[in-house]
N, C-alpha and C. Protein backbone atom coordinates (compact mmCIF):
# COMPACT_ATOMS: atom_id res chain seq x y z
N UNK A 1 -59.06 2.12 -104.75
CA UNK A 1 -57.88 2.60 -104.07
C UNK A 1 -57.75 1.91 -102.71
N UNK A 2 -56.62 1.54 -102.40
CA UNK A 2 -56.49 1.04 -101.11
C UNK A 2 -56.31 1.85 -99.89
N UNK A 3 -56.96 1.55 -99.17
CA UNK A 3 -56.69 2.39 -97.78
C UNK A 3 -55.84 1.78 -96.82
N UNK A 4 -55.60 1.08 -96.47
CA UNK A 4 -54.86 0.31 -95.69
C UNK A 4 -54.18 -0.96 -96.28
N UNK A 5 -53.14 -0.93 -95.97
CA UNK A 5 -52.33 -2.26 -96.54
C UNK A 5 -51.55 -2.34 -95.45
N UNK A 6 -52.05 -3.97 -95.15
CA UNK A 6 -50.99 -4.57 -94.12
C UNK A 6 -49.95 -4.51 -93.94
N UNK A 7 -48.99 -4.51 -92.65
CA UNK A 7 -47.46 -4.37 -92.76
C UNK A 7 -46.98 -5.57 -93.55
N UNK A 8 -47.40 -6.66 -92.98
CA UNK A 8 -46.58 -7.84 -93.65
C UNK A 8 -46.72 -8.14 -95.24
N UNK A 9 -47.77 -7.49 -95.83
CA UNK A 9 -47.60 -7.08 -97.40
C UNK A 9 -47.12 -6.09 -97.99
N UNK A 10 -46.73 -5.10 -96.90
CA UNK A 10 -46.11 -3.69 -98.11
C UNK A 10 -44.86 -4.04 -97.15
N UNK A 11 -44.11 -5.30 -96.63
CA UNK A 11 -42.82 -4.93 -96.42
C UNK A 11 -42.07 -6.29 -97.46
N UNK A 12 -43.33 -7.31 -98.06
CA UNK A 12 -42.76 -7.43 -99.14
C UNK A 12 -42.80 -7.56 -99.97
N UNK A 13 -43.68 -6.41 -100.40
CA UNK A 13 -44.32 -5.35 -101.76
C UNK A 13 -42.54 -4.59 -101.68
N UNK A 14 -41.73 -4.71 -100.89
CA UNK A 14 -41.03 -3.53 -100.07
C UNK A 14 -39.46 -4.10 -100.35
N UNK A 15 -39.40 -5.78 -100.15
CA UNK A 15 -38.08 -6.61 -100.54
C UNK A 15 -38.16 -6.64 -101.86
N UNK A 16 -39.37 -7.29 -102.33
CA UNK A 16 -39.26 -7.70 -103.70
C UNK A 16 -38.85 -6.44 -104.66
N UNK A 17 -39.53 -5.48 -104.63
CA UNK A 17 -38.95 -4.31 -105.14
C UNK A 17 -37.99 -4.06 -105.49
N UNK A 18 -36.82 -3.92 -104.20
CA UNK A 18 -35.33 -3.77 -103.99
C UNK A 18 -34.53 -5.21 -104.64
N UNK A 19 -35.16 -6.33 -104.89
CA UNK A 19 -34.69 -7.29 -105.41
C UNK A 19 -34.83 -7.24 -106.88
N UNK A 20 -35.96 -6.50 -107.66
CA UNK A 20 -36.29 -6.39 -108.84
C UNK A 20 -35.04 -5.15 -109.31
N UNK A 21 -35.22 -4.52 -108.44
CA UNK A 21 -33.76 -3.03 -108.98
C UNK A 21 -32.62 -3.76 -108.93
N UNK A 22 -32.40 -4.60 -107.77
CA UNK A 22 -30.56 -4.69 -107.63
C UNK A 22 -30.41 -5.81 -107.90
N UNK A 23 -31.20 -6.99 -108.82
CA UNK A 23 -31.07 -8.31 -108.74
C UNK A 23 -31.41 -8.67 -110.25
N UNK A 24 -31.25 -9.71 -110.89
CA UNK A 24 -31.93 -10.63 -112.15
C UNK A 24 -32.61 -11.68 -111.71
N UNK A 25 -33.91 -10.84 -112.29
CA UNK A 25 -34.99 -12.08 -111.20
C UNK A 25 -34.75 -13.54 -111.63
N UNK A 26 -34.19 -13.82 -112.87
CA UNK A 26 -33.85 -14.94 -113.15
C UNK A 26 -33.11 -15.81 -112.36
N UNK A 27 -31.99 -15.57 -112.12
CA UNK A 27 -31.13 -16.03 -111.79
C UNK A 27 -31.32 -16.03 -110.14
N UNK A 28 -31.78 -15.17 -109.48
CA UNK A 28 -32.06 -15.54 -107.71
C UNK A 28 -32.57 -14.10 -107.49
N UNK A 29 -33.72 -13.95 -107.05
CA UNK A 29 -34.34 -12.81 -106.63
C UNK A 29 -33.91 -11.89 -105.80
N UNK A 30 -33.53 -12.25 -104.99
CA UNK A 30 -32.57 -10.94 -103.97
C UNK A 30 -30.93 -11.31 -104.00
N UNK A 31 -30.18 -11.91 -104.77
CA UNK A 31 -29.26 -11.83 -104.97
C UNK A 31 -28.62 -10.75 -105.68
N UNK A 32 -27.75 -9.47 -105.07
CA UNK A 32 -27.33 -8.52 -106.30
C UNK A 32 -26.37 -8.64 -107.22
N UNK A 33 -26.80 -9.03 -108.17
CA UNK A 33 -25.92 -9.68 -109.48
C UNK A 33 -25.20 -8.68 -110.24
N UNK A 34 -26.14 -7.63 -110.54
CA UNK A 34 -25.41 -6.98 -111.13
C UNK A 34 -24.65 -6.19 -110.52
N UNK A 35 -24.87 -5.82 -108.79
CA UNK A 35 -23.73 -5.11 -108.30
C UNK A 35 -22.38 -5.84 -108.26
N UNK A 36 -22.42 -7.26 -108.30
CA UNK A 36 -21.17 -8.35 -108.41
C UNK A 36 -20.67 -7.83 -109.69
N UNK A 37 -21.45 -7.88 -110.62
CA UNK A 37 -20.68 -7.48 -112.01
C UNK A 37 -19.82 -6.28 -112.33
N UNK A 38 -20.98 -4.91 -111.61
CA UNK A 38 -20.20 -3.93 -111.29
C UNK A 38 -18.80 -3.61 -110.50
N UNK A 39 -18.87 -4.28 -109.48
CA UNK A 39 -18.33 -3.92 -108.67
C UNK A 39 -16.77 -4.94 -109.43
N UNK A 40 -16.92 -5.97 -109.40
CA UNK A 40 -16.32 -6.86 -110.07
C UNK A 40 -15.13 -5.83 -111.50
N UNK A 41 -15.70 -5.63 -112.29
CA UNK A 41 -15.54 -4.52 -113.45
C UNK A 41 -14.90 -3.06 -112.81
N UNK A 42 -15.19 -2.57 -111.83
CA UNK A 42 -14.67 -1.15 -111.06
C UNK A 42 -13.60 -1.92 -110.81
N UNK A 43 -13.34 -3.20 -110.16
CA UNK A 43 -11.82 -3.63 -109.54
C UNK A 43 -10.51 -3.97 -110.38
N UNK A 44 -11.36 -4.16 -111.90
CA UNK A 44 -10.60 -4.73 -112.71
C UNK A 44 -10.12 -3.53 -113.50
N UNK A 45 -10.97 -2.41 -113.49
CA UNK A 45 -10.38 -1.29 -114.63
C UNK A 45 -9.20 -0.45 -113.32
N UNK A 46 -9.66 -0.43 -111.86
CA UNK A 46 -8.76 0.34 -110.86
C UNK A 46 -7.51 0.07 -110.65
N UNK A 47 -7.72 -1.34 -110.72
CA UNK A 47 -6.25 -1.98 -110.76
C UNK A 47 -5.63 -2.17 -111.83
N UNK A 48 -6.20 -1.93 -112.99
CA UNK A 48 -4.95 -2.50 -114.48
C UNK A 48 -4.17 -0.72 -114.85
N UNK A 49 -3.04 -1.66 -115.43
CA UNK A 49 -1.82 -0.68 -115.63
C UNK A 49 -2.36 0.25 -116.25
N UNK A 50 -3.47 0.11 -117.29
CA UNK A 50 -3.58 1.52 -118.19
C UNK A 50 -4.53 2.51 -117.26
N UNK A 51 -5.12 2.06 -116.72
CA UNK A 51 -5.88 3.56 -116.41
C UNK A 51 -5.17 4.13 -114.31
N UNK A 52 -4.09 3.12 -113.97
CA UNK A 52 -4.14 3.82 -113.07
C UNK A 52 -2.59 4.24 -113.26
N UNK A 53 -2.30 4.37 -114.32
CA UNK A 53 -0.44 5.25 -114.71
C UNK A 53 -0.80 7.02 -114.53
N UNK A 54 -0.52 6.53 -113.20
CA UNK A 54 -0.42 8.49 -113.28
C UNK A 54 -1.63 8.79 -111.72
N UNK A 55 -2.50 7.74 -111.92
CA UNK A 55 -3.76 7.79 -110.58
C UNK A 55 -3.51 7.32 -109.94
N UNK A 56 -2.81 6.66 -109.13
CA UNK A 56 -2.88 5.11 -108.36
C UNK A 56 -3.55 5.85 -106.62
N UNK A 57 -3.42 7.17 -106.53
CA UNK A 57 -3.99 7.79 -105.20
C UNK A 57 -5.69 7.73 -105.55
N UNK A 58 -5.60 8.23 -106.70
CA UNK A 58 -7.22 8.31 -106.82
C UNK A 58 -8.08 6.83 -107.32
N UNK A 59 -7.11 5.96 -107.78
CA UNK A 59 -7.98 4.70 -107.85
C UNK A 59 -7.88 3.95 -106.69
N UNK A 60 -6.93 4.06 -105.90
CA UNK A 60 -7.00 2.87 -104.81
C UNK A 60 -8.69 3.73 -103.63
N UNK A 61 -8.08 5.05 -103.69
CA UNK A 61 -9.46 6.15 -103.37
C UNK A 61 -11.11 5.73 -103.53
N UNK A 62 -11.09 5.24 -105.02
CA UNK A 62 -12.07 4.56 -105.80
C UNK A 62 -12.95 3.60 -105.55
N UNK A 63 -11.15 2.62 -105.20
CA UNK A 63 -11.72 1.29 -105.29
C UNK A 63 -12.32 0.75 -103.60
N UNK A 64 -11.45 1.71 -102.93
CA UNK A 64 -11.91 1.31 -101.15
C UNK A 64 -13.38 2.05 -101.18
N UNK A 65 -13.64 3.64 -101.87
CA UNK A 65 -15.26 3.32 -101.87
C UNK A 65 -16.10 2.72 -102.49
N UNK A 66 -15.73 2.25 -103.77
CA UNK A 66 -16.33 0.97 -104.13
C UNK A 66 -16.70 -0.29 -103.19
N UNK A 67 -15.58 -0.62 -102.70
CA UNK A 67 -16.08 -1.97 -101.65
C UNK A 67 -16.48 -0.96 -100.31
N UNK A 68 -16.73 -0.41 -100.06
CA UNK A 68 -17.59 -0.26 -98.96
C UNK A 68 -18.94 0.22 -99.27
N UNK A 69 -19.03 0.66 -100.27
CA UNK A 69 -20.53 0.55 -100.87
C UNK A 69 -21.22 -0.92 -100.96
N UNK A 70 -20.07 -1.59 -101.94
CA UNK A 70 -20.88 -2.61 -102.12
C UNK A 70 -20.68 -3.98 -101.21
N UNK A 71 -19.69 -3.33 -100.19
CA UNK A 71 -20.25 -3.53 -98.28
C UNK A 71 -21.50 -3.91 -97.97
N UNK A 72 -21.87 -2.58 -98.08
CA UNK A 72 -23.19 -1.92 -97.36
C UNK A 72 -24.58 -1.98 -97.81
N UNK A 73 -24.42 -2.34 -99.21
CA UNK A 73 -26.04 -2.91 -99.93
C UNK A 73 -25.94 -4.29 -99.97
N UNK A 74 -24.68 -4.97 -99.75
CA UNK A 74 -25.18 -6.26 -100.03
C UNK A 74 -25.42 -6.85 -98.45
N UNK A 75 -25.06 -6.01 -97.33
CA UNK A 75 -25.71 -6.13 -96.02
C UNK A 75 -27.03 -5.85 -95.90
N UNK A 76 -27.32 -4.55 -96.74
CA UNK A 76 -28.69 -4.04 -96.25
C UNK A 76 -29.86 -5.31 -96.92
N UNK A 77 -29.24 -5.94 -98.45
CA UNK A 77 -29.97 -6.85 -99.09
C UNK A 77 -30.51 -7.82 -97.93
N UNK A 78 -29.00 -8.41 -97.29
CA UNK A 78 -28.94 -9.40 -96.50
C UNK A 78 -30.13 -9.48 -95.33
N UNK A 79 -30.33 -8.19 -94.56
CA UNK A 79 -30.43 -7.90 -93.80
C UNK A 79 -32.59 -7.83 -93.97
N UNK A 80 -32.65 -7.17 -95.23
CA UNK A 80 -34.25 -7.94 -95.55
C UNK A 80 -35.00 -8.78 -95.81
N UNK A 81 -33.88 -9.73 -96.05
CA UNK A 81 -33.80 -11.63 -95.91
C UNK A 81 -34.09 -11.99 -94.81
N UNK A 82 -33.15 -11.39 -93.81
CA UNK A 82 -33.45 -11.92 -92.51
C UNK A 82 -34.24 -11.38 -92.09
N UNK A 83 -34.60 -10.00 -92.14
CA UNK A 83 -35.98 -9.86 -91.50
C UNK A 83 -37.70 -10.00 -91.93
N UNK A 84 -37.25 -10.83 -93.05
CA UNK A 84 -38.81 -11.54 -93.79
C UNK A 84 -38.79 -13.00 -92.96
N UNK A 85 -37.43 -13.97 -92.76
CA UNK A 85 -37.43 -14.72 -92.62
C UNK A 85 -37.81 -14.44 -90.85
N UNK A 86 -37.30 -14.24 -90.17
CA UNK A 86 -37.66 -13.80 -88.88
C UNK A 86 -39.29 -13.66 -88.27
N UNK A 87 -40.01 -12.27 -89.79
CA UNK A 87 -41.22 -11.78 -89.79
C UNK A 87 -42.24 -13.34 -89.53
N UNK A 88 -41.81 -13.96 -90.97
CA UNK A 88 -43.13 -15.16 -91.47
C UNK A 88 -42.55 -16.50 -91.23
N UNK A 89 -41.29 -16.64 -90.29
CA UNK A 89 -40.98 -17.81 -89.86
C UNK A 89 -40.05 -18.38 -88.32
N UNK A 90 -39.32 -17.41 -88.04
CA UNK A 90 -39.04 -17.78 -86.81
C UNK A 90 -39.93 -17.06 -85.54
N UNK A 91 -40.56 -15.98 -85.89
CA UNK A 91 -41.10 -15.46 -84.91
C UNK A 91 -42.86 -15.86 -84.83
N UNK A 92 -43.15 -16.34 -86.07
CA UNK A 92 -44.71 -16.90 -86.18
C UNK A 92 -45.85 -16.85 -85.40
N UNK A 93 -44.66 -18.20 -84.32
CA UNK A 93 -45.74 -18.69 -83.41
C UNK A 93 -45.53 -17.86 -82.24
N UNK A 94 -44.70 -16.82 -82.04
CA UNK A 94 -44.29 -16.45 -80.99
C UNK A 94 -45.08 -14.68 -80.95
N UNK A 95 -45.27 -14.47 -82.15
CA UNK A 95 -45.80 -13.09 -82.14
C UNK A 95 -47.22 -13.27 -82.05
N UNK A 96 -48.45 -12.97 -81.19
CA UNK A 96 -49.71 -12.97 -81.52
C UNK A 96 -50.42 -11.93 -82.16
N UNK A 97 -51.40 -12.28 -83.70
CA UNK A 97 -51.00 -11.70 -84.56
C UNK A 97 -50.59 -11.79 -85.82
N UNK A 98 -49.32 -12.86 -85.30
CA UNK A 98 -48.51 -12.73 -87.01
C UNK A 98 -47.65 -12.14 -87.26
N UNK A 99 -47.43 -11.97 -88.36
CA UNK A 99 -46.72 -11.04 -89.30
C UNK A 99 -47.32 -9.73 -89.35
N UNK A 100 -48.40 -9.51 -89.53
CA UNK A 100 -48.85 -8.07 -89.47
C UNK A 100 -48.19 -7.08 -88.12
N UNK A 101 -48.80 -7.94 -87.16
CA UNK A 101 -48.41 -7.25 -85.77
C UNK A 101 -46.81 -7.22 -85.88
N UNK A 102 -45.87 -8.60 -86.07
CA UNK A 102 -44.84 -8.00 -85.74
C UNK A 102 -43.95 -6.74 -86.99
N UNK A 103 -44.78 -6.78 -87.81
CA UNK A 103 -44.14 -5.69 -88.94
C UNK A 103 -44.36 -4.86 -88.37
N UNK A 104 -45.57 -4.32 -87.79
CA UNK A 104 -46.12 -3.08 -87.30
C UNK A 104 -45.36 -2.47 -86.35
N UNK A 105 -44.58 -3.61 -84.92
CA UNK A 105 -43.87 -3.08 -83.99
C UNK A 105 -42.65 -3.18 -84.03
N UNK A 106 -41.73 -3.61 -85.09
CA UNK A 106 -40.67 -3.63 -85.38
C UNK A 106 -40.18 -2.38 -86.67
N UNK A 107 -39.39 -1.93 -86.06
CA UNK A 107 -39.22 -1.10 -87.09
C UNK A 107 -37.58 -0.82 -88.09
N UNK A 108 -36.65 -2.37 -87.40
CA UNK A 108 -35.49 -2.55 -88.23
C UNK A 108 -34.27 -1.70 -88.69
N UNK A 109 -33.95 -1.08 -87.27
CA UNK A 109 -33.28 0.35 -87.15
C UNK A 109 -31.62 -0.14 -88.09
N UNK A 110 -31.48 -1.20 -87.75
CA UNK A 110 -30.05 -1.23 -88.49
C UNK A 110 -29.93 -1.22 -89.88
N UNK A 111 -31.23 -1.79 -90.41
CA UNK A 111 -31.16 -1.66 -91.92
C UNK A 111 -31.17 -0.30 -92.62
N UNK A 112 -32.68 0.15 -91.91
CA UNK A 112 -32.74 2.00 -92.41
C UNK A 112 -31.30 2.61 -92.21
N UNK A 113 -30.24 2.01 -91.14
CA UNK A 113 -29.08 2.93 -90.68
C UNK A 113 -28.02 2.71 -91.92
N UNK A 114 -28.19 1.50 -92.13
CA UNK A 114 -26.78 1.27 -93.33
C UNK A 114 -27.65 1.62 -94.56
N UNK A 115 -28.78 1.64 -94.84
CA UNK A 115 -29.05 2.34 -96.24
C UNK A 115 -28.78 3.73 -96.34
N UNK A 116 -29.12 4.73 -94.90
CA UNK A 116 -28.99 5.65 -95.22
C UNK A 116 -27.66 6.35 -95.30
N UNK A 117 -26.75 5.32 -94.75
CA UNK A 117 -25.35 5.80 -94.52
C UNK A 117 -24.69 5.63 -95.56
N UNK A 118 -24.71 4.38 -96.69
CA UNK A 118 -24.77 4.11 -97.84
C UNK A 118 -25.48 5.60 -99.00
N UNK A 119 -26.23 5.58 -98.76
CA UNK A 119 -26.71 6.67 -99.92
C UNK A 119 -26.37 8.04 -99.51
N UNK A 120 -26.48 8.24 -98.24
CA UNK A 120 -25.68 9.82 -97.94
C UNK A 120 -23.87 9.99 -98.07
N UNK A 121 -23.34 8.82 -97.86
CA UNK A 121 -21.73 8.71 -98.68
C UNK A 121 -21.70 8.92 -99.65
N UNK A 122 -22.78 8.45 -100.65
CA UNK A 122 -22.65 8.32 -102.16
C UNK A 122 -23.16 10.21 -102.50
N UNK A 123 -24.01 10.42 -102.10
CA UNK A 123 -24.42 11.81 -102.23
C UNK A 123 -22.79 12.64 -101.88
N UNK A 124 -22.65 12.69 -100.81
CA UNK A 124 -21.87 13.81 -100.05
C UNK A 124 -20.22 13.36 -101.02
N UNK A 125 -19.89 12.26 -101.30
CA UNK A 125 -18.65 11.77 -102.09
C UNK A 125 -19.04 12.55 -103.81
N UNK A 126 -20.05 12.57 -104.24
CA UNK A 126 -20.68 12.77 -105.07
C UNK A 126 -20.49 14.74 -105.23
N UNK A 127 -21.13 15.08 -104.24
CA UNK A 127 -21.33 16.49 -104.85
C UNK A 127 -20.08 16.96 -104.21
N UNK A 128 -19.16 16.52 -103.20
CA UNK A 128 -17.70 16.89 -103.01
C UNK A 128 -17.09 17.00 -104.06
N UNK A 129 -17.21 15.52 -104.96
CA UNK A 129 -15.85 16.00 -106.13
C UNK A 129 -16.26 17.01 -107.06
N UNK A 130 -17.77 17.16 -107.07
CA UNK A 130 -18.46 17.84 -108.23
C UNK A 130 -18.11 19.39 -108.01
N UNK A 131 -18.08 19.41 -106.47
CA UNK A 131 -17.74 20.99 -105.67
C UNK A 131 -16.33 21.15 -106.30
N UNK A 132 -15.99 20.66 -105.89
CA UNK A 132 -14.31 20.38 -105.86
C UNK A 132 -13.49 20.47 -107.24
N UNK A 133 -14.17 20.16 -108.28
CA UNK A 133 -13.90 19.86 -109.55
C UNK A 133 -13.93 21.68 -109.93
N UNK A 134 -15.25 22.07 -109.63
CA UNK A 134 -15.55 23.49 -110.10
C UNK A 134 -15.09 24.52 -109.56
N UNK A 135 -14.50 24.30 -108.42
CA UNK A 135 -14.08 25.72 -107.41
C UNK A 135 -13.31 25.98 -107.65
């Protein structure tokens, strides 16, 4: 069992992860492919004549939280790119230490902020209509 694991290995024990869920490792590892596909597919069914005759309030509704979701993960993706690249290459020689140390004292407030703002929209949009549907 491990007792300690370095920052600069469980943060990318920590990307790769999030690249294995939202990505085809084939095709580019932290690229989110299939949210392109998704999201791609949500724009195409919101906007065609058959399903928004009669919706057009609730799909355009749809489709603006659609792109601001997929806003906001493909920033947060972005955003663990840059801070690996930062961790094990622009800051290197400048952190004494390493990568360990600077994982340890950095703690990457903007990313945690748009993930969590991202998944608490999706929650609170989520159990609104579910409220809303039943009341």
């Amino acid at each position: 069992m491990v007792k300690d694991i370095p920052a600069d290995v469980a943060y990318i024990g920590g990307i790769w992860t999030e690249g294995v869920f939202t990505a085809d490792p084939p095709i580019f590892p932290l690229l989110p492919t299939r949210s392109i596909i998704v999201y791609f597919t949500l724009c195409y069914i919101f906007t065609s004549r058959a399903y928004t005759r009669g919706r057009e309030t609730s799909s355009r509704l749809l489709l603006t939280y659609s792109t601001i979701m997929f806003a906001l993960s493909t920033t947060h993706a972005g955003l663990g790119v840059r801070e690996l690249l930062d961790g094990f290459v622009y800051a290197l020689s400048s952190t004494p230490g390493g990568p360990p140390v600077y994982y340890r004292e950095n703690v990457f407030p903007k990313r945690k902020a748009i993930y969590i703002f991202n998944v608490s929209g999706l929650l609170c949009f989520g159990f609104g209509e579910e409220m809303g549907a039943s009341g």
